[in-house]
PDB file of N, CA and C in Angstrom:
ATOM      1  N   UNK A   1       0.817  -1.200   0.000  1.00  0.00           N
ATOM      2  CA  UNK A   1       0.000   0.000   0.000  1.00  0.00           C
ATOM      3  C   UNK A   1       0.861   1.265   0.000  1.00  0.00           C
ATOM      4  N   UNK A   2       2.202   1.018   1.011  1.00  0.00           N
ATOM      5  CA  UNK A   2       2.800   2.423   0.637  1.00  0.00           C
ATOM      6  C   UNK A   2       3.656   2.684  -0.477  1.00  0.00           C
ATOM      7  N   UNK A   3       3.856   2.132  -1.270  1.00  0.00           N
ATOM      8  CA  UNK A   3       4.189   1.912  -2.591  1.00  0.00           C
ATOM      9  C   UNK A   3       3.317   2.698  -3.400  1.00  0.00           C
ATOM     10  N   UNK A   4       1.906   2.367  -3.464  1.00  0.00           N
ATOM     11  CA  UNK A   4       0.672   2.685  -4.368  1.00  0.00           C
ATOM     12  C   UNK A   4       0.334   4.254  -3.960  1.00  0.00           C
ATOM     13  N   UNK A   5       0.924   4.734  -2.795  1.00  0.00           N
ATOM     14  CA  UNK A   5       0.621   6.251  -2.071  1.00  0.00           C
ATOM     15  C   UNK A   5       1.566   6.695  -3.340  1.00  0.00           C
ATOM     16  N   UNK A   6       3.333   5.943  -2.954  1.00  0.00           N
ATOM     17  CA  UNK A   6       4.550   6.809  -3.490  1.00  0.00           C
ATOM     18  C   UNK A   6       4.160   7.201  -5.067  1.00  0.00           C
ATOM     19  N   UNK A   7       3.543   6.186  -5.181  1.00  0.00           N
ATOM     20  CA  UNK A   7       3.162   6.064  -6.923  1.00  0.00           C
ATOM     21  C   UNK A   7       2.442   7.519  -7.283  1.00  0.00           C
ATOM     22  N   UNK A   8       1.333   7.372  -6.698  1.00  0.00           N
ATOM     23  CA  UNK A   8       0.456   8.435  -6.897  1.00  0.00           C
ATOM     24  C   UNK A   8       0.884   9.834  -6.448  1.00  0.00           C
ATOM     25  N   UNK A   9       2.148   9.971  -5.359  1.00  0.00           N
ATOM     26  CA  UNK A   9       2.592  10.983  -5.549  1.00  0.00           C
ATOM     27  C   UNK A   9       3.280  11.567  -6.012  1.00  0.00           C
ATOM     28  N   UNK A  10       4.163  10.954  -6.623  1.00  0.00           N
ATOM     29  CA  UNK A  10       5.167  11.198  -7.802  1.00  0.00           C
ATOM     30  C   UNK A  10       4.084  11.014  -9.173  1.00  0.00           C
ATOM     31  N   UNK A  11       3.761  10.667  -9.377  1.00  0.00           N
ATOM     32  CA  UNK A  11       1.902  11.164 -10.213  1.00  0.00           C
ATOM     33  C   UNK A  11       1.659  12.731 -10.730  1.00  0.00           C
ATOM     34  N   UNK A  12       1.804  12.555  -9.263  1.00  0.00           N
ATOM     35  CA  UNK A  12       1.249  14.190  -9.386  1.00  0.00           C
ATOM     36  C   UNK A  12       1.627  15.024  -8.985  1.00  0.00           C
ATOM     37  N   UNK A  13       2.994  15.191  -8.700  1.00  0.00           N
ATOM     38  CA  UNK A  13       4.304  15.721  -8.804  1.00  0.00           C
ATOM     39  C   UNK A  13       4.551  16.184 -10.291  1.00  0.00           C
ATOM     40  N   UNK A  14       4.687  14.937 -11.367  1.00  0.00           N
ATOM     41  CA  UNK A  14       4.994  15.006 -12.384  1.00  0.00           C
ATOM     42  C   UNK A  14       4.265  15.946 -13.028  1.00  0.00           C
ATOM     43  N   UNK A  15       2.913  15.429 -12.742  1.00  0.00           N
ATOM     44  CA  UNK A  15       1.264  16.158 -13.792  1.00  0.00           C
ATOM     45  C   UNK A  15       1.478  17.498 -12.887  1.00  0.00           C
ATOM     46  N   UNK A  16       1.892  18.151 -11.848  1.00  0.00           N
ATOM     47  CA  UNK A  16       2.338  19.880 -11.398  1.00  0.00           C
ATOM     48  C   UNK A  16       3.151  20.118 -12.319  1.00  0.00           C
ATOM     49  N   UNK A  17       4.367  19.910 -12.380  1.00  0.00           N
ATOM     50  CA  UNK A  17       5.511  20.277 -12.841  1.00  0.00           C
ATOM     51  C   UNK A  17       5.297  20.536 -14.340  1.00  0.00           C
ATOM     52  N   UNK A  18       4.368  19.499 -14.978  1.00  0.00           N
ATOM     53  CA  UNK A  18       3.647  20.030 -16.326  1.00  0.00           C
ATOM     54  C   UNK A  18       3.448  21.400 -16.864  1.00  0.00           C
ATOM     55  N   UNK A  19       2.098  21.006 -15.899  1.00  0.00           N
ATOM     56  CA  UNK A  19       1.294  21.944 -15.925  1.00  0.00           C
ATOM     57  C   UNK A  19       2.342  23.196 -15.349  1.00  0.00           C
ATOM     58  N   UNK A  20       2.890  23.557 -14.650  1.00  0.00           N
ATOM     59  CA  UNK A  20       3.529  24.463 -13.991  1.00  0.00           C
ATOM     60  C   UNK A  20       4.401  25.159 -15.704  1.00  0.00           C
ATOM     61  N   UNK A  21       5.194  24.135 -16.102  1.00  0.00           N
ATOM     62  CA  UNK A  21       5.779  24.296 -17.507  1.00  0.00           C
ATOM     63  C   UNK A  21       5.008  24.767 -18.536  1.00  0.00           C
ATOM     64  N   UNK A  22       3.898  24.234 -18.676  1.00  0.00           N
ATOM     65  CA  UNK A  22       2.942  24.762 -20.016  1.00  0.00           C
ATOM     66  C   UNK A  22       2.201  26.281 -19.667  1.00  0.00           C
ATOM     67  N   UNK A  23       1.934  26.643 -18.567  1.00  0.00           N
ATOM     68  CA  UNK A  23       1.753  27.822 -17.680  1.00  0.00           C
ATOM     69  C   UNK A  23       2.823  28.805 -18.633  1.00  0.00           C
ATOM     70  N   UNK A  24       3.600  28.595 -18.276  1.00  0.00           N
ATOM     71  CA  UNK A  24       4.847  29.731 -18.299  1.00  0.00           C
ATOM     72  C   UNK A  24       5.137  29.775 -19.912  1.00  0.00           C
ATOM     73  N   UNK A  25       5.212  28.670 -20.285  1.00  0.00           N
ATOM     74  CA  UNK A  25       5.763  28.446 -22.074  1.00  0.00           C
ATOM     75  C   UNK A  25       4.319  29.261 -22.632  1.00  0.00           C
ATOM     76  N   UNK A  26       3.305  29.158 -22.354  1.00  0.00           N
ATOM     77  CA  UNK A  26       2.391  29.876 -23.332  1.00  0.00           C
ATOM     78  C   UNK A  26       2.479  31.766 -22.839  1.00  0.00           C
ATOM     79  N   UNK A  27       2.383  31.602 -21.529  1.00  0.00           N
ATOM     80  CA  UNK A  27       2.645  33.032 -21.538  1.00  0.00           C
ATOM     81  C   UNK A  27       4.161  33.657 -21.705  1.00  0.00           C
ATOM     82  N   UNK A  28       5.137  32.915 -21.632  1.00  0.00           N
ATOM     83  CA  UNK A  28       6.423  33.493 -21.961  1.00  0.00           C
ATOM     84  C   UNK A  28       6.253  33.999 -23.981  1.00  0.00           C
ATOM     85  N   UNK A  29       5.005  32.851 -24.721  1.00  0.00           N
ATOM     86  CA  UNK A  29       5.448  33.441 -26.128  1.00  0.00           C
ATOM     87  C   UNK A  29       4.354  34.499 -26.432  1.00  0.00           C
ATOM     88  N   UNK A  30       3.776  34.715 -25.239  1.00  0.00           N
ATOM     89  CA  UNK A  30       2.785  35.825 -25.228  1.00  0.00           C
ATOM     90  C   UNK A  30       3.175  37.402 -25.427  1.00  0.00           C
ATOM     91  N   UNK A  31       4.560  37.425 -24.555  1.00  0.00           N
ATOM     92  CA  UNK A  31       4.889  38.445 -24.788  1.00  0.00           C
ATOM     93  C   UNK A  31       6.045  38.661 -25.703  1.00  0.00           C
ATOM     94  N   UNK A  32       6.056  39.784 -26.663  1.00  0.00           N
ATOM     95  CA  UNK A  32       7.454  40.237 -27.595  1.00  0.00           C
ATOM     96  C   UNK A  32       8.315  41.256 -27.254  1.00  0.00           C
ATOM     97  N   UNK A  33       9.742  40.712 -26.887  1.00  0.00           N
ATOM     98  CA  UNK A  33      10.672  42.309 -26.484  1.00  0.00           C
ATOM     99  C   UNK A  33      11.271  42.532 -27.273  1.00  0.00           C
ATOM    100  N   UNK A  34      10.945  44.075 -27.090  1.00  0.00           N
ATOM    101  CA  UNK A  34      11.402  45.138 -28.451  1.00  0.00           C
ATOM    102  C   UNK A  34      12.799  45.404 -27.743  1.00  0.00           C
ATOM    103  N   UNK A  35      13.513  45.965 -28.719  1.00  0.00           N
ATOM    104  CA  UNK A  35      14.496  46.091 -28.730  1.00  0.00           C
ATOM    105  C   UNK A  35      15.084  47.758 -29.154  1.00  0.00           C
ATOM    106  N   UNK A  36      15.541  48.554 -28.814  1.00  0.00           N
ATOM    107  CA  UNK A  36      16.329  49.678 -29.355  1.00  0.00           C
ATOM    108  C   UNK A  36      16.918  49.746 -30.551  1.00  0.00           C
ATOM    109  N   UNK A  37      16.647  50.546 -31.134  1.00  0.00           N
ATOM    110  CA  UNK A  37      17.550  50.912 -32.630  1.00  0.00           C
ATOM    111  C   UNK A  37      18.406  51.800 -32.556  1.00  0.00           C
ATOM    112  N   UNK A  38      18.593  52.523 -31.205  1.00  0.00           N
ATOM    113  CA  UNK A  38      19.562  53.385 -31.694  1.00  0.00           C
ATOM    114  C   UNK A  38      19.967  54.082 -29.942  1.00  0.00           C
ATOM    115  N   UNK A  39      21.266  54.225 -29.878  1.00  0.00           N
ATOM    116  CA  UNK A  39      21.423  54.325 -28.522  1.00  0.00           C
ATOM    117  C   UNK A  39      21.051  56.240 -27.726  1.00  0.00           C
ATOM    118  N   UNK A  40      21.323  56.528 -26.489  1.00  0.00           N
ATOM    119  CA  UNK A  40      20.170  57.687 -26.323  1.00  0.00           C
ATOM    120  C   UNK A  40      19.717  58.085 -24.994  1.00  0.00           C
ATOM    121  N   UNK A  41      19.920  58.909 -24.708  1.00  0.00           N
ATOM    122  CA  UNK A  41      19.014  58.733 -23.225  1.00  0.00           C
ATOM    123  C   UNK A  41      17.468  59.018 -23.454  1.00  0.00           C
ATOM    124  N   UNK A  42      16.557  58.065 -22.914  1.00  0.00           N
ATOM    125  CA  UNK A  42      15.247  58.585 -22.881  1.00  0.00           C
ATOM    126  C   UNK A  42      14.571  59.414 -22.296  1.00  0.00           C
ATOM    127  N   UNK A  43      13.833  60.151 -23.156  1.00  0.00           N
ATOM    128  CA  UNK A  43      12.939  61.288 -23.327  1.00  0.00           C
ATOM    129  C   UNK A  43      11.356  61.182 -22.963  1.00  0.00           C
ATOM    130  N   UNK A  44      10.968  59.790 -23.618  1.00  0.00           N
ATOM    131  CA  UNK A  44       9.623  59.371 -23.314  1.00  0.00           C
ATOM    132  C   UNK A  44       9.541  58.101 -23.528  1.00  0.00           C
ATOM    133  N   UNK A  45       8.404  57.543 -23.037  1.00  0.00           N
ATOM    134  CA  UNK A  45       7.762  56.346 -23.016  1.00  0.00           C
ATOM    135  C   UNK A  45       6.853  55.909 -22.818  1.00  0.00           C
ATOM    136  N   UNK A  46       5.885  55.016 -23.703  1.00  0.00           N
ATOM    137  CA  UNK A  46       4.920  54.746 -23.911  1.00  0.00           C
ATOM    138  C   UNK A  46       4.568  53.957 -22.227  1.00  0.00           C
ATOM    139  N   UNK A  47       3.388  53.827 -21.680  1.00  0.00           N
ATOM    140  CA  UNK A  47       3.184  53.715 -20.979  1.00  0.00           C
ATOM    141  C   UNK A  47       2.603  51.951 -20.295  1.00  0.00           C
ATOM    142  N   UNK A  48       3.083  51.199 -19.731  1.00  0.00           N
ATOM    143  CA  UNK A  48       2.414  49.960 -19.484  1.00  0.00           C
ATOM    144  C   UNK A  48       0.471  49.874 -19.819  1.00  0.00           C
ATOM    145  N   UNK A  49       0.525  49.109 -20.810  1.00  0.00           N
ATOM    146  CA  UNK A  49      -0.966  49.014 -20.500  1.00  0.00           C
ATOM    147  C   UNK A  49      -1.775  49.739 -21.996  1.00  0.00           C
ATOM    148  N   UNK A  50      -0.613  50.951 -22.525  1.00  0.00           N
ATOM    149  CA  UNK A  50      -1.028  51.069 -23.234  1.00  0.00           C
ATOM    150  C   UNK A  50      -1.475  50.780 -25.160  1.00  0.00           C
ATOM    151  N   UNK A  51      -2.334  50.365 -25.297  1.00  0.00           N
ATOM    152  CA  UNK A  51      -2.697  50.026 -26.762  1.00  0.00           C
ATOM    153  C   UNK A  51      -1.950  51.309 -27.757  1.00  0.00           C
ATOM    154  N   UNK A  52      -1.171  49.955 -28.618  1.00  0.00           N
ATOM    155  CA  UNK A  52      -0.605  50.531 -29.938  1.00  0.00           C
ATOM    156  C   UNK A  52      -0.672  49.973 -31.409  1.00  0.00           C
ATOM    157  N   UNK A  53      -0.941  51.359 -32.085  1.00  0.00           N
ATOM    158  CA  UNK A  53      -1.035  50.337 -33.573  1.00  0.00           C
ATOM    159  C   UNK A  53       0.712  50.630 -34.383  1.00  0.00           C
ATOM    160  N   UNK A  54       0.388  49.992 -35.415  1.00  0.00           N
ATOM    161  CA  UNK A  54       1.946  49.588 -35.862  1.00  0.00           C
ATOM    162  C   UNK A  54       2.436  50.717 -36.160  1.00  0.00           C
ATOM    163  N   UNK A  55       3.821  50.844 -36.339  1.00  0.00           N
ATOM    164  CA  UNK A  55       4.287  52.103 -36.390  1.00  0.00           C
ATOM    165  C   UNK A  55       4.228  53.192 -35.136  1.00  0.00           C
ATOM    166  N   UNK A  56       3.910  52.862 -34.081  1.00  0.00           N
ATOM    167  CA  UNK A  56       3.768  54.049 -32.839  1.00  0.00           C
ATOM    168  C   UNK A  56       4.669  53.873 -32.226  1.00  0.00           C
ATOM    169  N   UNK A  57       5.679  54.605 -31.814  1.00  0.00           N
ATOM    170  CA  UNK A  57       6.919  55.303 -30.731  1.00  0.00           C
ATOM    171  C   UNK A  57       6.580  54.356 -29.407  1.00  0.00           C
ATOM    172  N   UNK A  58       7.220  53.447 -29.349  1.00  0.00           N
ATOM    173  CA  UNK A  58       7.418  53.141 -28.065  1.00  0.00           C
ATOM    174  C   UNK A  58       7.967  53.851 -27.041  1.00  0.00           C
ATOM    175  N   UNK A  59       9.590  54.131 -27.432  1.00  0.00           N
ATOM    176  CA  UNK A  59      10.297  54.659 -26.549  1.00  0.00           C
ATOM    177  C   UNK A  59      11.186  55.958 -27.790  1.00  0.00           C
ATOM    178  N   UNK A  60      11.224  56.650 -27.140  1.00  0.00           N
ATOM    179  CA  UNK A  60      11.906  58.050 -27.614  1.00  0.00           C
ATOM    180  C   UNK A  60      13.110  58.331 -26.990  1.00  0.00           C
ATOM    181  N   UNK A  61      14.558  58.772 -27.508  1.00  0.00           N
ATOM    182  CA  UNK A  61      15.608  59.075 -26.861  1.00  0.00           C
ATOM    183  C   UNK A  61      16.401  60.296 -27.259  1.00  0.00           C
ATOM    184  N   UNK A  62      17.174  60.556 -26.784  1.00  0.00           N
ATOM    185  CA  UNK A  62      17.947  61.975 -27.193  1.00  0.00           C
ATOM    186  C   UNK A  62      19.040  61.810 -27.558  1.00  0.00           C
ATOM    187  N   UNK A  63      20.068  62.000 -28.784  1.00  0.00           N
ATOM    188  CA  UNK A  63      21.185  62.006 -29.242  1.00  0.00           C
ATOM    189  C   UNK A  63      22.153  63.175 -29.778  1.00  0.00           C
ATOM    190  N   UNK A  64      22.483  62.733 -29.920  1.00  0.00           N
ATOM    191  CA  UNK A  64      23.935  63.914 -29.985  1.00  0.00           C
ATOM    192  C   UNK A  64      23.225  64.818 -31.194  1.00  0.00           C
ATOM    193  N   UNK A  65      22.395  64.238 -32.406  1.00  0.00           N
ATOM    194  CA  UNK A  65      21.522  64.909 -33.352  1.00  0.00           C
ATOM    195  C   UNK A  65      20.164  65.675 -33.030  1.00  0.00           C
ATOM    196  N   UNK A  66      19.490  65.435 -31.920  1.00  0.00           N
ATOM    197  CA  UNK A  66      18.048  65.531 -31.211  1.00  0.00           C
ATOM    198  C   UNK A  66      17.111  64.666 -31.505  1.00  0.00           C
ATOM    199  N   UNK A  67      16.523  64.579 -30.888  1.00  0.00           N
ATOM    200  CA  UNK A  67      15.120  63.558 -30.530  1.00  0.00           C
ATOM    201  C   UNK A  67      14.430  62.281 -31.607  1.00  0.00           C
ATOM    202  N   UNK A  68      14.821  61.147 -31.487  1.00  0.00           N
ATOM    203  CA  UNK A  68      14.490  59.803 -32.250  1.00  0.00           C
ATOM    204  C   UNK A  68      14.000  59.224 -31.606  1.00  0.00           C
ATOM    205  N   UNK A  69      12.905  58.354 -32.723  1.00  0.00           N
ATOM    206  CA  UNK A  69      12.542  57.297 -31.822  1.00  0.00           C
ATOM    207  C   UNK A  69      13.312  55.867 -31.990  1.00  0.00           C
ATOM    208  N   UNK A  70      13.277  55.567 -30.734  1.00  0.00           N
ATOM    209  CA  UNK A  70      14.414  54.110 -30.520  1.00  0.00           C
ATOM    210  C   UNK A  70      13.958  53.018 -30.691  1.00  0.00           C
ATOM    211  N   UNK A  71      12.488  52.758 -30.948  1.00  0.00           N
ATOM    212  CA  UNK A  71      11.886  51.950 -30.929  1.00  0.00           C
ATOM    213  C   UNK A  71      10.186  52.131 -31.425  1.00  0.00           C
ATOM    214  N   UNK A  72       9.762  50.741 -32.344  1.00  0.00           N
ATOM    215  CA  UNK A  72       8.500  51.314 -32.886  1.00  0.00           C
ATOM    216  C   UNK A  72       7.844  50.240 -32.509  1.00  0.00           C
ATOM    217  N   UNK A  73       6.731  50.098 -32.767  1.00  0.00           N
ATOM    218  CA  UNK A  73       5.461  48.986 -32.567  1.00  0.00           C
ATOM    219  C   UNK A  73       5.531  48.229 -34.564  1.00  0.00           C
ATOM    220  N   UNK A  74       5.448  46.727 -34.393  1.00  0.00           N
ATOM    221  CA  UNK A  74       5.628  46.883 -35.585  1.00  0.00           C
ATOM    222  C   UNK A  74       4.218  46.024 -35.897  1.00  0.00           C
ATOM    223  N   UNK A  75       3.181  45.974 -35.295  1.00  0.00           N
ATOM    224  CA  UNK A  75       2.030  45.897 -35.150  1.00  0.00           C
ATOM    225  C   UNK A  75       1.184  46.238 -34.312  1.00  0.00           C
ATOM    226  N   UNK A  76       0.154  46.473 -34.403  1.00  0.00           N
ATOM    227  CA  UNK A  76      -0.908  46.529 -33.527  1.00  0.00           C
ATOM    228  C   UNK A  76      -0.556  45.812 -32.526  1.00  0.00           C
ATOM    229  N   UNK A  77      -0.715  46.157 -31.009  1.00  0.00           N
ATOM    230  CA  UNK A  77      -0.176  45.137 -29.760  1.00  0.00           C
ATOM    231  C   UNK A  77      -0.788  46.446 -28.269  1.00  0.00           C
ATOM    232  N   UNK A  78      -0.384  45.793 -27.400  1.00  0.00           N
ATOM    233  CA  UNK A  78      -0.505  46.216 -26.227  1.00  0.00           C
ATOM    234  C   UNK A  78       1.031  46.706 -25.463  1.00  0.00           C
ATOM    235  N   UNK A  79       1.425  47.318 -24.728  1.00  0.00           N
ATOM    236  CA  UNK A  79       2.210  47.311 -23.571  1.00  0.00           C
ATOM    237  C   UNK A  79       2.160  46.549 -22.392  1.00  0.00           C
ATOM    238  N   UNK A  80       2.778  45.113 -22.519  1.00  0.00           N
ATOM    239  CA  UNK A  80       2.832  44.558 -21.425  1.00  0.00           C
ATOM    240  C   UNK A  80       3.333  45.139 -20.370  1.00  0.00           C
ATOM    241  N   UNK A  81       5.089  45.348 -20.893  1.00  0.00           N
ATOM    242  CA  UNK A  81       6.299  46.129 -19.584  1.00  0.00           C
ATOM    243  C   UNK A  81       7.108  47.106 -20.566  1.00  0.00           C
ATOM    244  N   UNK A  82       7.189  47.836 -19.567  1.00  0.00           N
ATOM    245  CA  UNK A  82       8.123  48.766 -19.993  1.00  0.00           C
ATOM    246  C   UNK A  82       9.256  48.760 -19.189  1.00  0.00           C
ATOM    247  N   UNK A  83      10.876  48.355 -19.427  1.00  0.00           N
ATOM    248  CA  UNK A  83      11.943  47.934 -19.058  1.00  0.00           C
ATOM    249  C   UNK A  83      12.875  49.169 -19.118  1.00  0.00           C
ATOM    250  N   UNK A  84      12.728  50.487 -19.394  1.00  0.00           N
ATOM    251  CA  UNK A  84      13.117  51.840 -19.380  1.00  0.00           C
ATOM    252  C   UNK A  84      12.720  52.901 -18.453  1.00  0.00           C
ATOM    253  N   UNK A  85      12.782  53.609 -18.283  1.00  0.00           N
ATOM    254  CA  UNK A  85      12.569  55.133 -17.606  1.00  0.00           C
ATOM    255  C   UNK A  85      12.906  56.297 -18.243  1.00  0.00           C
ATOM    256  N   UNK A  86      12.060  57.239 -17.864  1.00  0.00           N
ATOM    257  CA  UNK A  86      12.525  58.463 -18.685  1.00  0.00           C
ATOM    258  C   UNK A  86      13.975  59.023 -17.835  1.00  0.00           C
ATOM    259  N   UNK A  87      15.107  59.200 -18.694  1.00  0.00           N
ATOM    260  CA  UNK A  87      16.406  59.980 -18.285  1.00  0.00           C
ATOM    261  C   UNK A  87      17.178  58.222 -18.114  1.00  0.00           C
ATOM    262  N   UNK A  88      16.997  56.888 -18.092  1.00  0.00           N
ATOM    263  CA  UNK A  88      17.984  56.656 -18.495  1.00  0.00           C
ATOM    264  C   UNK A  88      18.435  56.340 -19.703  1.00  0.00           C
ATOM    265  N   UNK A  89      19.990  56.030 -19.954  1.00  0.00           N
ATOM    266  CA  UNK A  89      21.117  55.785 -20.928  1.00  0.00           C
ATOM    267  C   UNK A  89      20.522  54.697 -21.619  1.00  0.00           C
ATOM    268  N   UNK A  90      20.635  54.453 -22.686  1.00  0.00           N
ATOM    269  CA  UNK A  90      20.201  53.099 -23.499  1.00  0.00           C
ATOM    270  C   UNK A  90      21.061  52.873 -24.192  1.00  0.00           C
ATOM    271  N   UNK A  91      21.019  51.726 -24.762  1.00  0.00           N
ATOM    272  CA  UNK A  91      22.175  50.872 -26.270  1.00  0.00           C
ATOM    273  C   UNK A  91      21.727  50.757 -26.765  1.00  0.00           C
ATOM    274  N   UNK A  92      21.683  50.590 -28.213  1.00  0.00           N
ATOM    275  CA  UNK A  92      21.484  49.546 -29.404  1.00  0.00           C
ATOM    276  C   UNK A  92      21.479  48.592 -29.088  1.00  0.00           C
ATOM    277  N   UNK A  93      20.225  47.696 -29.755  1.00  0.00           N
ATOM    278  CA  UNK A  93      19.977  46.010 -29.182  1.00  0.00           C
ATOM    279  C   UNK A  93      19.507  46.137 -27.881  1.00  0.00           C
ATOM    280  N   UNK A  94      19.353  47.020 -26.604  1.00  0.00           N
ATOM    281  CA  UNK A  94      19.009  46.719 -25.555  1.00  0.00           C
ATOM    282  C   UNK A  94      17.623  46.942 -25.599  1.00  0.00           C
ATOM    283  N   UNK A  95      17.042  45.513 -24.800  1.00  0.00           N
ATOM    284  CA  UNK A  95      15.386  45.242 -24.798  1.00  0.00           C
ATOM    285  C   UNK A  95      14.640  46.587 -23.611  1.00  0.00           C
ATOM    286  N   UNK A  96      13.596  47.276 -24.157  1.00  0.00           N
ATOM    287  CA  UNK A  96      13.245  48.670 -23.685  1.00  0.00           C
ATOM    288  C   UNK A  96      11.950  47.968 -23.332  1.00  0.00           C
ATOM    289  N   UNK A  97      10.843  47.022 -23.599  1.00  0.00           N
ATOM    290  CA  UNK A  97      10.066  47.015 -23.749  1.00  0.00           C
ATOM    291  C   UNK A  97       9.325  45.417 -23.914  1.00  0.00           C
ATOM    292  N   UNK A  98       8.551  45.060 -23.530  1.00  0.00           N
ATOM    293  CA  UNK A  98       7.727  43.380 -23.631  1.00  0.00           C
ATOM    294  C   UNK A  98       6.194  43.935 -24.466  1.00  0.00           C
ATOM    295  N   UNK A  99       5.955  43.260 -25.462  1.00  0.00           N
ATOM    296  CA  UNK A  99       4.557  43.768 -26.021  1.00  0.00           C
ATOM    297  C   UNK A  99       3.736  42.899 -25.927  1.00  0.00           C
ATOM    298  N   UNK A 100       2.741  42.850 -26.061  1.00  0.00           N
ATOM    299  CA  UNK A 100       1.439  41.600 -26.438  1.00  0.00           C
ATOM    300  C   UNK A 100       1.131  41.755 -27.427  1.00  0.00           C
ATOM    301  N   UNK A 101       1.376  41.068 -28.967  1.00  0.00           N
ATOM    302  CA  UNK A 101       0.285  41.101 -29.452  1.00  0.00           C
ATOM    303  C   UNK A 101      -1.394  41.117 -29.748  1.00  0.00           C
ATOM    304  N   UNK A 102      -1.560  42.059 -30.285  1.00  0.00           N
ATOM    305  CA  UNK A 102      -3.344  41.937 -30.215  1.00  0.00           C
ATOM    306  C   UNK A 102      -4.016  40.088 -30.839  1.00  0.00           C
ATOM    307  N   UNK A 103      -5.232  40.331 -29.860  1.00  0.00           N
ATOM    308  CA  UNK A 103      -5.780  39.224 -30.961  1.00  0.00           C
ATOM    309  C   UNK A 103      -6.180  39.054 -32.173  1.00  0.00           C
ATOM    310  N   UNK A 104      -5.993  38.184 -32.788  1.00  0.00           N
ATOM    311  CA  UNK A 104      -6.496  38.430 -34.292  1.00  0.00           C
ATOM    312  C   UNK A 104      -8.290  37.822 -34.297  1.00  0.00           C
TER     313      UNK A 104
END
């Protein structure tokens, strides 16, 4: 009998750990991080939460030329996170931003 317990709890141990995995894998491809095009201190930023269609300024920065945007929406999507602040330093390639795509 305590065999048939161990069984069933390593059971369902396994069937958590699943489920715990498929949890995270669907919402990890839920969200998309944008990335910077061009390095900068930021100026502005789009705000968590907020709805964007393609082409809209995520994040805005300041360069040695004046005011670019560092980053665009390249569809319709949401603002999951915003991974910036206004006034700091940024790079090229550095992730500013997590999006959601909209539903289709």
């Amino acid at each position: 009998m305590e065999g048939m317990q161990m069984k069933k709890a390593l059971m369902f141990g396994l069937f958590l750990g699943i489920m715990i995995f498929a949890v995270h894998a669907l919402t990890a491809e839920a969200a998309v991080d944008v990335k910077s095009g061009i390095a900068g201190t930021v100026t502005w930023r789009a705000e968590p939460g907020s709805a964007l269609a393609a082409g809209a300024e995520i994040v805005r920065v300041r360069t040695l030329t004046g005011e670019v945007a560092a980053a665009r929406a390249e569809e319709d999507c949401s603002v999951s996170e915003m991974l910036v602040s206004v006034g700091d330093d940024i790079t090229a390639g550095q992730v500013v931003a997590r999006l959601k795509k909209q539903d289709e």
